[in-house]
PDB file of N, CA and C in Angstrom:
ATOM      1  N   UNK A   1      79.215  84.473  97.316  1.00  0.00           N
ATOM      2  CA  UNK A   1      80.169  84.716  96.253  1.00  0.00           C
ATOM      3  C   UNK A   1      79.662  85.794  95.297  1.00  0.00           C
ATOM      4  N   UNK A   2      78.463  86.235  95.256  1.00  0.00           N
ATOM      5  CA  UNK A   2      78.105  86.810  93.991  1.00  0.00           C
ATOM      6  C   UNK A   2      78.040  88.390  94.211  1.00  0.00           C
ATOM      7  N   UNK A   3      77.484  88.403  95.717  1.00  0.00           N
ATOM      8  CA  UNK A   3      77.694  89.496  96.457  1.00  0.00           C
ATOM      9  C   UNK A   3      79.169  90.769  96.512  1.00  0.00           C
ATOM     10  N   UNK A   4      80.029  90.116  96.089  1.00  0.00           N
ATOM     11  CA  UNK A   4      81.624  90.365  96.127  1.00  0.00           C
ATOM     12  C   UNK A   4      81.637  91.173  94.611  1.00  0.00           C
ATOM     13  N   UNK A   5      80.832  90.413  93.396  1.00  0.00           N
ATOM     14  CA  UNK A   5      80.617  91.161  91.882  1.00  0.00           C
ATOM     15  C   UNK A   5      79.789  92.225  92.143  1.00  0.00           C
ATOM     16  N   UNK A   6      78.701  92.130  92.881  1.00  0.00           N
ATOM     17  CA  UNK A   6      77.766  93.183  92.594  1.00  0.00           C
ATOM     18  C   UNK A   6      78.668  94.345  93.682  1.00  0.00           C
ATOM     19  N   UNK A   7      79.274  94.567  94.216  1.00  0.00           N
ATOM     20  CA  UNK A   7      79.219  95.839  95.377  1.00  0.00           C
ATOM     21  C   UNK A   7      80.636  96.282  94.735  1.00  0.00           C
ATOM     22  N   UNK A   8      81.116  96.128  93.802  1.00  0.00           N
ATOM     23  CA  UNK A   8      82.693  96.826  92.911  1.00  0.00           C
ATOM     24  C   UNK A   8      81.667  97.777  91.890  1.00  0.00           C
ATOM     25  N   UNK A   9      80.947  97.379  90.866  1.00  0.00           N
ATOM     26  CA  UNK A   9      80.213  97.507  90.070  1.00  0.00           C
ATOM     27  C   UNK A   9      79.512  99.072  91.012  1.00  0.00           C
ATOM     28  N   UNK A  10      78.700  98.850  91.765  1.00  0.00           N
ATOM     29  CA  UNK A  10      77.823  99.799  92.345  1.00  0.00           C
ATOM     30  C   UNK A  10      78.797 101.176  93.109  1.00  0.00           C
ATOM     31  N   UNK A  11      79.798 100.594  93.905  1.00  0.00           N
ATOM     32  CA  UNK A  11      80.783 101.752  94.044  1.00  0.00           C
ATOM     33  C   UNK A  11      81.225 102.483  93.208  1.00  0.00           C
ATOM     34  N   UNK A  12      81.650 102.255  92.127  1.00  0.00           N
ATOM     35  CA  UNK A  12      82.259 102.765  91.564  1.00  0.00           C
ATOM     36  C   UNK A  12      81.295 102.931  90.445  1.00  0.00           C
ATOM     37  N   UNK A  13      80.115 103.227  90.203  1.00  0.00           N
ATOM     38  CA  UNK A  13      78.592 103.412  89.705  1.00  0.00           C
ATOM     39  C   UNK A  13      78.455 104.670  90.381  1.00  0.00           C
ATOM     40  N   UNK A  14      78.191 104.683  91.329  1.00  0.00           N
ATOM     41  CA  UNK A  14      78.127 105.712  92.521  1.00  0.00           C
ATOM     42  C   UNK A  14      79.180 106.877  92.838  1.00  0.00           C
ATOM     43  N   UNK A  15      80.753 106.641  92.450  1.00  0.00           N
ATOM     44  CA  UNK A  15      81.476 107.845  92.323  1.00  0.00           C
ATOM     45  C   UNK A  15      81.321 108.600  90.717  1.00  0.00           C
ATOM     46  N   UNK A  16      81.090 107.407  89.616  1.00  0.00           N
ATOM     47  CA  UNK A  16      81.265 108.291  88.546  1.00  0.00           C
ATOM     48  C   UNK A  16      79.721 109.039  88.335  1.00  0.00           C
ATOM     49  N   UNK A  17      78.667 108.398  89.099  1.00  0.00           N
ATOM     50  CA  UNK A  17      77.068 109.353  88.986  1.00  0.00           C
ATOM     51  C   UNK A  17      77.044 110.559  89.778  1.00  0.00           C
ATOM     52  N   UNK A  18      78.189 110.416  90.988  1.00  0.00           N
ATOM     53  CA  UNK A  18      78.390 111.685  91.680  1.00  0.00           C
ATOM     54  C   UNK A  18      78.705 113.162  90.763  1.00  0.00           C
ATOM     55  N   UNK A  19      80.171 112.466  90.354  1.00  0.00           N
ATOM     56  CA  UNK A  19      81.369 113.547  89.171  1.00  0.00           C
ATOM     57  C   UNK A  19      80.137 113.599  88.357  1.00  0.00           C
ATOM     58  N   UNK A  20      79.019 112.609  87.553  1.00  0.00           N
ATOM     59  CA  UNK A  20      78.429 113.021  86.309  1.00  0.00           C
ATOM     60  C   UNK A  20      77.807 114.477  86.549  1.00  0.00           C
ATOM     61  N   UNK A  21      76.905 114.276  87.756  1.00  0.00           N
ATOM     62  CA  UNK A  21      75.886 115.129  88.292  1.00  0.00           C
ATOM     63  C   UNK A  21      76.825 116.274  88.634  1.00  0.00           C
ATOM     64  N   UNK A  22      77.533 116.826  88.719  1.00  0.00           N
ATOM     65  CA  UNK A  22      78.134 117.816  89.607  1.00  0.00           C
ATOM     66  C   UNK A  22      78.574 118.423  88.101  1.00  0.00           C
ATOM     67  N   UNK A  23      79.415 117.564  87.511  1.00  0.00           N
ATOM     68  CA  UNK A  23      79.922 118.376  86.087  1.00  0.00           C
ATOM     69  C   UNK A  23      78.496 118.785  84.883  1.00  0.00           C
ATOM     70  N   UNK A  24      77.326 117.839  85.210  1.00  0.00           N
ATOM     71  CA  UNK A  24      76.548 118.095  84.188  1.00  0.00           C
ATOM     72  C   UNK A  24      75.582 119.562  84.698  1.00  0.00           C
ATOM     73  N   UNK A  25      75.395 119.949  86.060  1.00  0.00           N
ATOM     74  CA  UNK A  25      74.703 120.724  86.633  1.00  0.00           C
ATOM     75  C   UNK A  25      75.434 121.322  86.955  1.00  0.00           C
ATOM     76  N   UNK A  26      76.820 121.418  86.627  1.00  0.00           N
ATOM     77  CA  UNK A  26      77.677 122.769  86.449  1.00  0.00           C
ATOM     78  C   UNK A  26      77.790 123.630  85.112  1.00  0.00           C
ATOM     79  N   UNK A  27      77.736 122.649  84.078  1.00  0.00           N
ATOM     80  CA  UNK A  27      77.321 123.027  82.703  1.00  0.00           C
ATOM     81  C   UNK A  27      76.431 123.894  83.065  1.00  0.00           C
ATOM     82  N   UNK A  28      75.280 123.044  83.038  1.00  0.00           N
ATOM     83  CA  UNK A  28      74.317 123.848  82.683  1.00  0.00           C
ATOM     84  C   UNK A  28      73.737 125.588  83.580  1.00  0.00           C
ATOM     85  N   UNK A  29      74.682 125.266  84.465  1.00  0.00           N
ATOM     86  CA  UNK A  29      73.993 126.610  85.249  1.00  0.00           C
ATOM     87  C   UNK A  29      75.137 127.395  84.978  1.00  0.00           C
ATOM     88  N   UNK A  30      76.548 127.496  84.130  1.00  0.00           N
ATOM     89  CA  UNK A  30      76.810 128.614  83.383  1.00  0.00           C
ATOM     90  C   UNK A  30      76.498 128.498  82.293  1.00  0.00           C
ATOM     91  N   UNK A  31      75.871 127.822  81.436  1.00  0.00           N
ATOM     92  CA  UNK A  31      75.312 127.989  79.824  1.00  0.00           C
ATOM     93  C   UNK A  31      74.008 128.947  80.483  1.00  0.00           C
ATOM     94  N   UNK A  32      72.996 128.426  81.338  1.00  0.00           N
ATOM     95  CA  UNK A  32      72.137 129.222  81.468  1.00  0.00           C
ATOM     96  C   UNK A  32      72.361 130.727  81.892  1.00  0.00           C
ATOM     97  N   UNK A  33      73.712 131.275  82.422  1.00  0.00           N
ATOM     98  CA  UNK A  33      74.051 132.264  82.545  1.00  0.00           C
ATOM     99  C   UNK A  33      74.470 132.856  81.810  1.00  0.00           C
ATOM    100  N   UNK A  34      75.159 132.415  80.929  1.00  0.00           N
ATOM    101  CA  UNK A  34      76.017 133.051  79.685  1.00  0.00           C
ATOM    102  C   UNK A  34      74.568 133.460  78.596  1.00  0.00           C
ATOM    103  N   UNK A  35      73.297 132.613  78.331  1.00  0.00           N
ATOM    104  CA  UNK A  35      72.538 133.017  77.730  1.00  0.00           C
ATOM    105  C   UNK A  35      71.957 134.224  78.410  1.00  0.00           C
ATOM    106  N   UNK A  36      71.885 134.481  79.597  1.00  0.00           N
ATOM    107  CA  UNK A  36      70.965 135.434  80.096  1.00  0.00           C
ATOM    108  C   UNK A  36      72.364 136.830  79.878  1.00  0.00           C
ATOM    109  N   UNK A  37      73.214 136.700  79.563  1.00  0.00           N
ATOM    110  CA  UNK A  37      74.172 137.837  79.423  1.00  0.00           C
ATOM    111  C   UNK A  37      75.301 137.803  80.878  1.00  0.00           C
ATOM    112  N   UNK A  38      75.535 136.783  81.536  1.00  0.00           N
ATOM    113  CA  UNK A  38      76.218 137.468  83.152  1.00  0.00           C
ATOM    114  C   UNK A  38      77.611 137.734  82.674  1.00  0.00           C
ATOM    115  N   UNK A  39      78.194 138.334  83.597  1.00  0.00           N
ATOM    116  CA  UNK A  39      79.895 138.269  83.306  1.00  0.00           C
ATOM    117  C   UNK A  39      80.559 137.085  83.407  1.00  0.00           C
ATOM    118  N   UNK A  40      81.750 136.899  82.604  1.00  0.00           N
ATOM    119  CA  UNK A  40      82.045 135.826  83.196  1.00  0.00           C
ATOM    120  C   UNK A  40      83.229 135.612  84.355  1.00  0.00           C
ATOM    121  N   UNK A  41      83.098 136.708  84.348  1.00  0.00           N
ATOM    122  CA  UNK A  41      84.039 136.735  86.000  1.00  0.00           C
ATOM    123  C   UNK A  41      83.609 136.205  87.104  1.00  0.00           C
ATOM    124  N   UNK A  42      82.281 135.532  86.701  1.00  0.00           N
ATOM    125  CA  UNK A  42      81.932 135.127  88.290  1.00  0.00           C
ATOM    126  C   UNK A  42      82.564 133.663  88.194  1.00  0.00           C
ATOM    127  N   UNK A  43      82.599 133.226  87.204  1.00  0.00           N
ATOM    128  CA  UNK A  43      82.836 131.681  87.116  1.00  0.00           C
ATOM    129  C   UNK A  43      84.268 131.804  87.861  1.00  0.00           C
ATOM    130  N   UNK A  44      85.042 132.546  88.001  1.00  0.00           N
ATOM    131  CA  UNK A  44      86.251 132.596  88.886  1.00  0.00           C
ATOM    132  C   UNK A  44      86.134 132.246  89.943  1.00  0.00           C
ATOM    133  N   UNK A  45      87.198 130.784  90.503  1.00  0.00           N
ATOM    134  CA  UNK A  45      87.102 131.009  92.067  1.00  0.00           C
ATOM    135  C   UNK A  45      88.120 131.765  92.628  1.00  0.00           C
ATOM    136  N   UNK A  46      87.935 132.213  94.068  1.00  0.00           N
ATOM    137  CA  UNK A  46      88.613 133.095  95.125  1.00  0.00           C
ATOM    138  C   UNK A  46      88.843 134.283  94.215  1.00  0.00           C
ATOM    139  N   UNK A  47      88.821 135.462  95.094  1.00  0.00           N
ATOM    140  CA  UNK A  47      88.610 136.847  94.396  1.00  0.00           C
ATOM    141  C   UNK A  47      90.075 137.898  94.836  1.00  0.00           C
ATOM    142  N   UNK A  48      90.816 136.459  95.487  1.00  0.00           N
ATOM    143  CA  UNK A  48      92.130 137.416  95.697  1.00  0.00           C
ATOM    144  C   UNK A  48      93.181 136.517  96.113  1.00  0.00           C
ATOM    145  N   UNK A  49      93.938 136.887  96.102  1.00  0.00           N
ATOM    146  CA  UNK A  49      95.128 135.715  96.653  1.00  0.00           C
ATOM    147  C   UNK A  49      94.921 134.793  97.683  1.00  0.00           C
ATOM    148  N   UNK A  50      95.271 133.507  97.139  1.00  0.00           N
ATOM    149  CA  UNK A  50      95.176 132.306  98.334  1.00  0.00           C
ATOM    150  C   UNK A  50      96.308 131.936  98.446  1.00  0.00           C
ATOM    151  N   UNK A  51      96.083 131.047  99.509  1.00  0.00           N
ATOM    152  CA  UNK A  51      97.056 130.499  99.690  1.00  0.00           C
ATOM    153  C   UNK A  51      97.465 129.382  98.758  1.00  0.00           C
ATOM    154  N   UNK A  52      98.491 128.476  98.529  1.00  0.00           N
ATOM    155  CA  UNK A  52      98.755 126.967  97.657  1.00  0.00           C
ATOM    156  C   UNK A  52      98.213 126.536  98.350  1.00  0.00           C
ATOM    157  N   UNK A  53      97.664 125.486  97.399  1.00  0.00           N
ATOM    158  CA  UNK A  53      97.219 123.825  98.445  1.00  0.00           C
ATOM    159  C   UNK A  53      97.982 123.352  98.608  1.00  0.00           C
ATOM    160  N   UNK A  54      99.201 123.199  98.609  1.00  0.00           N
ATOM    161  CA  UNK A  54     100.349 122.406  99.086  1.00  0.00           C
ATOM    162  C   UNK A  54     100.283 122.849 100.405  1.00  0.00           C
ATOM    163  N   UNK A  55     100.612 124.059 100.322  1.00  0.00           N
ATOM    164  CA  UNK A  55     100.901 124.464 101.720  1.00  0.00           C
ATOM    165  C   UNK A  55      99.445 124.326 102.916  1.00  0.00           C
ATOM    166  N   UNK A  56      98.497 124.400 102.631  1.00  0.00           N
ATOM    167  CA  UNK A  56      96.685 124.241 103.351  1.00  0.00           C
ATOM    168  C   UNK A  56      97.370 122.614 103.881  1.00  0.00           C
ATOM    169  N   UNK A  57      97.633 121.630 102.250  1.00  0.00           N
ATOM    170  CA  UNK A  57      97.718 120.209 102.909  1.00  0.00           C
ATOM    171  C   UNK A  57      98.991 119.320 103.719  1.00  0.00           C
ATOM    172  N   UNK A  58      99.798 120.449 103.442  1.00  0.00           N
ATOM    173  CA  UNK A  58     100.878 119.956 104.664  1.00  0.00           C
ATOM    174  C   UNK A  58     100.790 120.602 106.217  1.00  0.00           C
ATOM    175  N   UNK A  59     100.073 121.611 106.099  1.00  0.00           N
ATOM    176  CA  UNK A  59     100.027 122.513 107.324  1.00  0.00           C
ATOM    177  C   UNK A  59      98.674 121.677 108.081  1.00  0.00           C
ATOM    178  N   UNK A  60      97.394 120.792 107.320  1.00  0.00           N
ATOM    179  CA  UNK A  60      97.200 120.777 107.967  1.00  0.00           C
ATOM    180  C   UNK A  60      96.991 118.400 108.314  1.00  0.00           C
ATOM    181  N   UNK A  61      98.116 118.105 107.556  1.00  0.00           N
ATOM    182  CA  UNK A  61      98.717 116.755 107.137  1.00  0.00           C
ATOM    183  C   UNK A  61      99.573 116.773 108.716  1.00  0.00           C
ATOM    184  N   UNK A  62     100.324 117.984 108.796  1.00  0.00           N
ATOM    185  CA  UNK A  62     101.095 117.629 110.015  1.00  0.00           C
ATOM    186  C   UNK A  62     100.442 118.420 111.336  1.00  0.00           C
ATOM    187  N   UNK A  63      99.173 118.997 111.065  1.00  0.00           N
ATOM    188  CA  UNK A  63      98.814 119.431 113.006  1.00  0.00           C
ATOM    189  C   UNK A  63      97.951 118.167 112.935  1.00  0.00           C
ATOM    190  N   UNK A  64      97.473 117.261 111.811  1.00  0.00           N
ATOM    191  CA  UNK A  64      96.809 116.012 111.863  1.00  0.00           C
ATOM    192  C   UNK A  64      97.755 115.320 112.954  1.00  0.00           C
ATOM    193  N   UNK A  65      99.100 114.987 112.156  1.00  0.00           N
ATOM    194  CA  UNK A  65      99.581 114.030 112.777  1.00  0.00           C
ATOM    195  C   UNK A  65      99.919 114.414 114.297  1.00  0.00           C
ATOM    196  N   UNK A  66     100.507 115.551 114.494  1.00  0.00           N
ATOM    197  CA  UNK A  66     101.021 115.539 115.827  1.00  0.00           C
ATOM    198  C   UNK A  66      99.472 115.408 116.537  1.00  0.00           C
ATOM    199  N   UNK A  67      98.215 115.682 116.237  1.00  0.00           N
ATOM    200  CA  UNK A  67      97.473 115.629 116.996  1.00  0.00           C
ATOM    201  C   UNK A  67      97.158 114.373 117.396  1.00  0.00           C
ATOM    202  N   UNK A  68      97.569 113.413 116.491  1.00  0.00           N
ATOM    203  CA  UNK A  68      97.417 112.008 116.951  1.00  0.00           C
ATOM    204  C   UNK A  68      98.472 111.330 117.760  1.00  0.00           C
ATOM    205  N   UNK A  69      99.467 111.988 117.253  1.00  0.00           N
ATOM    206  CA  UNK A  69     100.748 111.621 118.668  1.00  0.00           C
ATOM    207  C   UNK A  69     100.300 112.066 120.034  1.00  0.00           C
ATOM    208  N   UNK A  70     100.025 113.813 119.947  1.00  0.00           N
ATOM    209  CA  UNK A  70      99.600 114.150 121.440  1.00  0.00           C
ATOM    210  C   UNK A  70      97.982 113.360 122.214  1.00  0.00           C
ATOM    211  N   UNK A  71      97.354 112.849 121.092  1.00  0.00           N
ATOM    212  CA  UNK A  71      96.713 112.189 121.855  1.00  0.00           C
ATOM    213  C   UNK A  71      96.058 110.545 122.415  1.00  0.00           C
ATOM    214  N   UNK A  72      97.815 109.994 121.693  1.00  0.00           N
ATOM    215  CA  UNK A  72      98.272 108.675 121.984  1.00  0.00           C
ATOM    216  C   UNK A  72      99.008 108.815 123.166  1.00  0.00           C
ATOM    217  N   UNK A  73     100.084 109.785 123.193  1.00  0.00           N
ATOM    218  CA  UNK A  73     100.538 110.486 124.591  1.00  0.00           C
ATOM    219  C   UNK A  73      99.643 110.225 126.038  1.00  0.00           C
ATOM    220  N   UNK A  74      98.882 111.051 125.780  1.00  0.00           N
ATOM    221  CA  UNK A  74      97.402 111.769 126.780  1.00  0.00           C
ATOM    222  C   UNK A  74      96.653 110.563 126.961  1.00  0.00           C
ATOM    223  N   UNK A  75      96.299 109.442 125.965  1.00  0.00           N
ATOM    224  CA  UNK A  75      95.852 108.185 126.201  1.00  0.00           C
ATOM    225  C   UNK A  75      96.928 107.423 127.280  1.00  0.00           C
ATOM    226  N   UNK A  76      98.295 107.567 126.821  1.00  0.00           N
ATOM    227  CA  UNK A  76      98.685 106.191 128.104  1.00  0.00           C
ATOM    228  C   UNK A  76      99.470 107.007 128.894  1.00  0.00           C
ATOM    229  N   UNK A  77      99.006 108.087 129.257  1.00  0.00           N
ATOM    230  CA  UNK A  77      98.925 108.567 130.738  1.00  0.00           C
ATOM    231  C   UNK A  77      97.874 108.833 131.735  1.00  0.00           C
ATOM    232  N   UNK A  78      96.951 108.797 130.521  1.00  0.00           N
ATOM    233  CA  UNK A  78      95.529 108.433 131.270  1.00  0.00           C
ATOM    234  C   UNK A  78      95.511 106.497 131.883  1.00  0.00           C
ATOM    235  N   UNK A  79      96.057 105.824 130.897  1.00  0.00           N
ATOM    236  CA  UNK A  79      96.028 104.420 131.439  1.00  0.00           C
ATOM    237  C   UNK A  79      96.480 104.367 132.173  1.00  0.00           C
ATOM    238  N   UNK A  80      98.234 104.836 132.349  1.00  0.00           N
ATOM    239  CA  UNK A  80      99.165 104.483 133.517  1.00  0.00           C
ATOM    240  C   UNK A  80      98.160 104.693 135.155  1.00  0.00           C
ATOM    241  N   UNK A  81      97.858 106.219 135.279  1.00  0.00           N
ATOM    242  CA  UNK A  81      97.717 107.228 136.083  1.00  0.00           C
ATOM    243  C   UNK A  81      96.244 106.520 136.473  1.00  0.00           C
ATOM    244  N   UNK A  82      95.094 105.690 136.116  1.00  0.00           N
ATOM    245  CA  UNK A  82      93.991 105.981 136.340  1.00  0.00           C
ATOM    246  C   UNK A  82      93.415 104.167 136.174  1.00  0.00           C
ATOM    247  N   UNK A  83      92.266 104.070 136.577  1.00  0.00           N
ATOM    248  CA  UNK A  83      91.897 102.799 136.683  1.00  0.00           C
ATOM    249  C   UNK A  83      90.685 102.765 135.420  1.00  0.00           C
ATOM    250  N   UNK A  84      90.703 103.705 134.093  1.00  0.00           N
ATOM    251  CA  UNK A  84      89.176 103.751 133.359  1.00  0.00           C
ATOM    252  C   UNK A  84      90.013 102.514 132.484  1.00  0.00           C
ATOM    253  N   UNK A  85      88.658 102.288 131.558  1.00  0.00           N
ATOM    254  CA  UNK A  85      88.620 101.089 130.498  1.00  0.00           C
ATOM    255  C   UNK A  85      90.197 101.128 129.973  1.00  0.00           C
ATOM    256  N   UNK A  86      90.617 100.661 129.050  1.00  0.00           N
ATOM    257  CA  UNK A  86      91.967 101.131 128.332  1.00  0.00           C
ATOM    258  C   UNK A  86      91.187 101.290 126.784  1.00  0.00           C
ATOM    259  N   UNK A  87      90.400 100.051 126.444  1.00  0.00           N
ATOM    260  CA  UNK A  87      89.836  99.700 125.082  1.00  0.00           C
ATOM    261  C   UNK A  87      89.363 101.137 124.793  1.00  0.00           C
ATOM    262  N   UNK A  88      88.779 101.865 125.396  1.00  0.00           N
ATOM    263  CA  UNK A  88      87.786 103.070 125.194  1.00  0.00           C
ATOM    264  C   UNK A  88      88.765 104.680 125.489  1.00  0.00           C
ATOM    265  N   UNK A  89      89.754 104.633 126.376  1.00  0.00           N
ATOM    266  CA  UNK A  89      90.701 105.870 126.202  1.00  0.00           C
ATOM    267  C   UNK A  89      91.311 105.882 125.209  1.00  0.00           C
ATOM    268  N   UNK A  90      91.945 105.446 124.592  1.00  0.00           N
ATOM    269  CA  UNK A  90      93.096 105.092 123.156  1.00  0.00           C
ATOM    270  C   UNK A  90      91.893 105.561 122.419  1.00  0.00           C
ATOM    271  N   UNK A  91      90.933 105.204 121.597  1.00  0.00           N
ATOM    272  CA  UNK A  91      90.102 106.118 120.398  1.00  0.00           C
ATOM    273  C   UNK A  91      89.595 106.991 120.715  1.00  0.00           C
ATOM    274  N   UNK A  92      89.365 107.074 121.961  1.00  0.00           N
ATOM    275  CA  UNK A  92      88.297 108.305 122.252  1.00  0.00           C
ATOM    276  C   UNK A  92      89.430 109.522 122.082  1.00  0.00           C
ATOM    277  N   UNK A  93      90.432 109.445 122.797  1.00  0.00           N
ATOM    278  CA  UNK A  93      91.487 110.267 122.965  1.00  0.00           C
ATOM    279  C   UNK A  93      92.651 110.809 121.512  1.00  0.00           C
ATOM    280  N   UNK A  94      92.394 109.286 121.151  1.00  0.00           N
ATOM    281  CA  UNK A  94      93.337 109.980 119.867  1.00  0.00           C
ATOM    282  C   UNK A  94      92.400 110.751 118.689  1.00  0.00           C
ATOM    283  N   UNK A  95      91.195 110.095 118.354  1.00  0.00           N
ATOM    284  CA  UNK A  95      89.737 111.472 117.970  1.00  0.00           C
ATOM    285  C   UNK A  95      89.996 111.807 118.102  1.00  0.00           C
ATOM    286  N   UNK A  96      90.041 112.418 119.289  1.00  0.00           N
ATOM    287  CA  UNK A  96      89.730 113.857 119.915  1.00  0.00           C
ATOM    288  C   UNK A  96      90.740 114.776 119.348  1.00  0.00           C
ATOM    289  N   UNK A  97      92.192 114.604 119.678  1.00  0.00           N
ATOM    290  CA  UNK A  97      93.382 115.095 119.780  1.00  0.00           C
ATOM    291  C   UNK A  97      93.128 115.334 118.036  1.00  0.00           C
ATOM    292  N   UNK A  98      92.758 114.738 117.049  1.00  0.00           N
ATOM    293  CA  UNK A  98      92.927 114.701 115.740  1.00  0.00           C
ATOM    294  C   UNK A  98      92.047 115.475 115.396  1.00  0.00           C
ATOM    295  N   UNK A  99      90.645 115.627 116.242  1.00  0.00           N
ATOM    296  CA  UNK A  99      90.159 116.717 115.807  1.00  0.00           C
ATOM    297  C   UNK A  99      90.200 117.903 116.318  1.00  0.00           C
ATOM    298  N   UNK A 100      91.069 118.204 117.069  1.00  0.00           N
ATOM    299  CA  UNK A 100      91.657 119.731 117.708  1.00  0.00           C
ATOM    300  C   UNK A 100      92.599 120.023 116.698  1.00  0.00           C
ATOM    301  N   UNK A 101      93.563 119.334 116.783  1.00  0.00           N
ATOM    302  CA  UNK A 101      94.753 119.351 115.676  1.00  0.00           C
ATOM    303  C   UNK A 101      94.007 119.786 113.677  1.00  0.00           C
ATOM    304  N   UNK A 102      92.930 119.467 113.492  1.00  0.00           N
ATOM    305  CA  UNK A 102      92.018 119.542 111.984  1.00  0.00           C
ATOM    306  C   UNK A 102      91.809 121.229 112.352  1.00  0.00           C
ATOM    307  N   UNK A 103      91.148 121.095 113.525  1.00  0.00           N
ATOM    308  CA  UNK A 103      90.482 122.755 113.888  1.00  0.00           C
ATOM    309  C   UNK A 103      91.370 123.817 114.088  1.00  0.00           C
ATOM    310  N   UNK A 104      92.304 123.350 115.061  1.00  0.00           N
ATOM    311  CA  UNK A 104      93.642 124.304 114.341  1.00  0.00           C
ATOM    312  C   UNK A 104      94.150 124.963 113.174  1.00  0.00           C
ATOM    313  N   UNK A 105      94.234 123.799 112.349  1.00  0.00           N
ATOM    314  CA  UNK A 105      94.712 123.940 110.770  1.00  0.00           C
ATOM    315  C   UNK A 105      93.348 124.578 110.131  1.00  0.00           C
ATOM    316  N   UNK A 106      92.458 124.386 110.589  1.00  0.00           N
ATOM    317  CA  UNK A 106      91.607 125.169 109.708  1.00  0.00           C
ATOM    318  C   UNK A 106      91.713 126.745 109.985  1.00  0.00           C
ATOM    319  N   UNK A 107      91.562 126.934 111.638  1.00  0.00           N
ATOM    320  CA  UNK A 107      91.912 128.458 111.297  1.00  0.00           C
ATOM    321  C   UNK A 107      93.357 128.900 111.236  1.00  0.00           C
ATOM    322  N   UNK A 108      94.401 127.994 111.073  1.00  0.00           N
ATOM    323  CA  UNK A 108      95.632 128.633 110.431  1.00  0.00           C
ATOM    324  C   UNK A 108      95.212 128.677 108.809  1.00  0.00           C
ATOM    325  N   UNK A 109      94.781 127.783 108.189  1.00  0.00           N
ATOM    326  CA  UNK A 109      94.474 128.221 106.844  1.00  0.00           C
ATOM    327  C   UNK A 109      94.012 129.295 106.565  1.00  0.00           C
ATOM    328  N   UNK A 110      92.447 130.139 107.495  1.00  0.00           N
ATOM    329  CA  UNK A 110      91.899 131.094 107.236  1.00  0.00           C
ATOM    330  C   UNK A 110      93.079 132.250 107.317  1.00  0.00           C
ATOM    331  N   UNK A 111      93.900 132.354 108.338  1.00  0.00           N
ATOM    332  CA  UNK A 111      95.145 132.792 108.101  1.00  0.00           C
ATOM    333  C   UNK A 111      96.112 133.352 107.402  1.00  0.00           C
ATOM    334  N   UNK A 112      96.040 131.594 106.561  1.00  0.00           N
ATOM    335  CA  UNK A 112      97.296 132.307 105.513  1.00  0.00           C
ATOM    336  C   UNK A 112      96.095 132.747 104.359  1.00  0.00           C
ATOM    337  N   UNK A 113      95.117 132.383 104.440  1.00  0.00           N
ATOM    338  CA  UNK A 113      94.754 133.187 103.187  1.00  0.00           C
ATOM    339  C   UNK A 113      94.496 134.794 103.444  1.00  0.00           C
ATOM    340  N   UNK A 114      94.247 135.081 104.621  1.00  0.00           N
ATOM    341  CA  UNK A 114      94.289 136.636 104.492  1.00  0.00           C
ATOM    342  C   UNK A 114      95.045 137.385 104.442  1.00  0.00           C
ATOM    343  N   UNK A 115      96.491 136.611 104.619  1.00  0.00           N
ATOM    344  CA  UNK A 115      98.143 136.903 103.915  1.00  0.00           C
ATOM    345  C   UNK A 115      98.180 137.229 102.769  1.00  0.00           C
TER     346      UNK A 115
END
């Protein structure tokens, strides 16, 4: 029972020490720049037109999904067609398919950003 209090407490210990560290050692390494004189143009991200994130997370929300359809597909035609495990084609296959479908969308993103 006690186990159930302590592991809420520590998660969520653990995301806000993440955000602390990232925002506090972001401070400080442009204060330390701004004292040494830099521009502050560097603190800018991307140096030219991007694309929206709307569009990055639907473009790549839906080659996710179809990749998991095409490789729920490809799973039970591998079952029908073949005598392997069933337990072990269905994840291996729909992975897979989900991570072709991620790799896709990533270089369509590189894509639209050079649009």
């Amino acid at each position: 029972m006690g186990s159930e209090l302590i592991i809420m407490p520590i998660i969520i210990g653990s995301i806000f020490g993440v955000f602390y560290l990232y925002f506090s050692t972001r401070n400080k390494e442009r204060l330390a720049l701004i004292e040494k004189g830099a521009d502050a143009s560097i603190f800018m991200k991307g140096k030219g037109h991007t694309a929206p994130i709307w569009k990055v997370l639907i473009l790549n929300l839906a080659l996710l999904l179809m990749g998991i359809g095409v490789g729920t597909f490809i799973a039970t035609m591998i079952d029908h067609y073949s005598s392997l495990d069933t337990d072990s084609i269905y994840p291996a296959t729909i992975f897979t398919m989900a991570g072709v479908g991620l790799f896709i969308g990533f270089n369509m993103t590189k894509n639209l950003d050079k649009e």
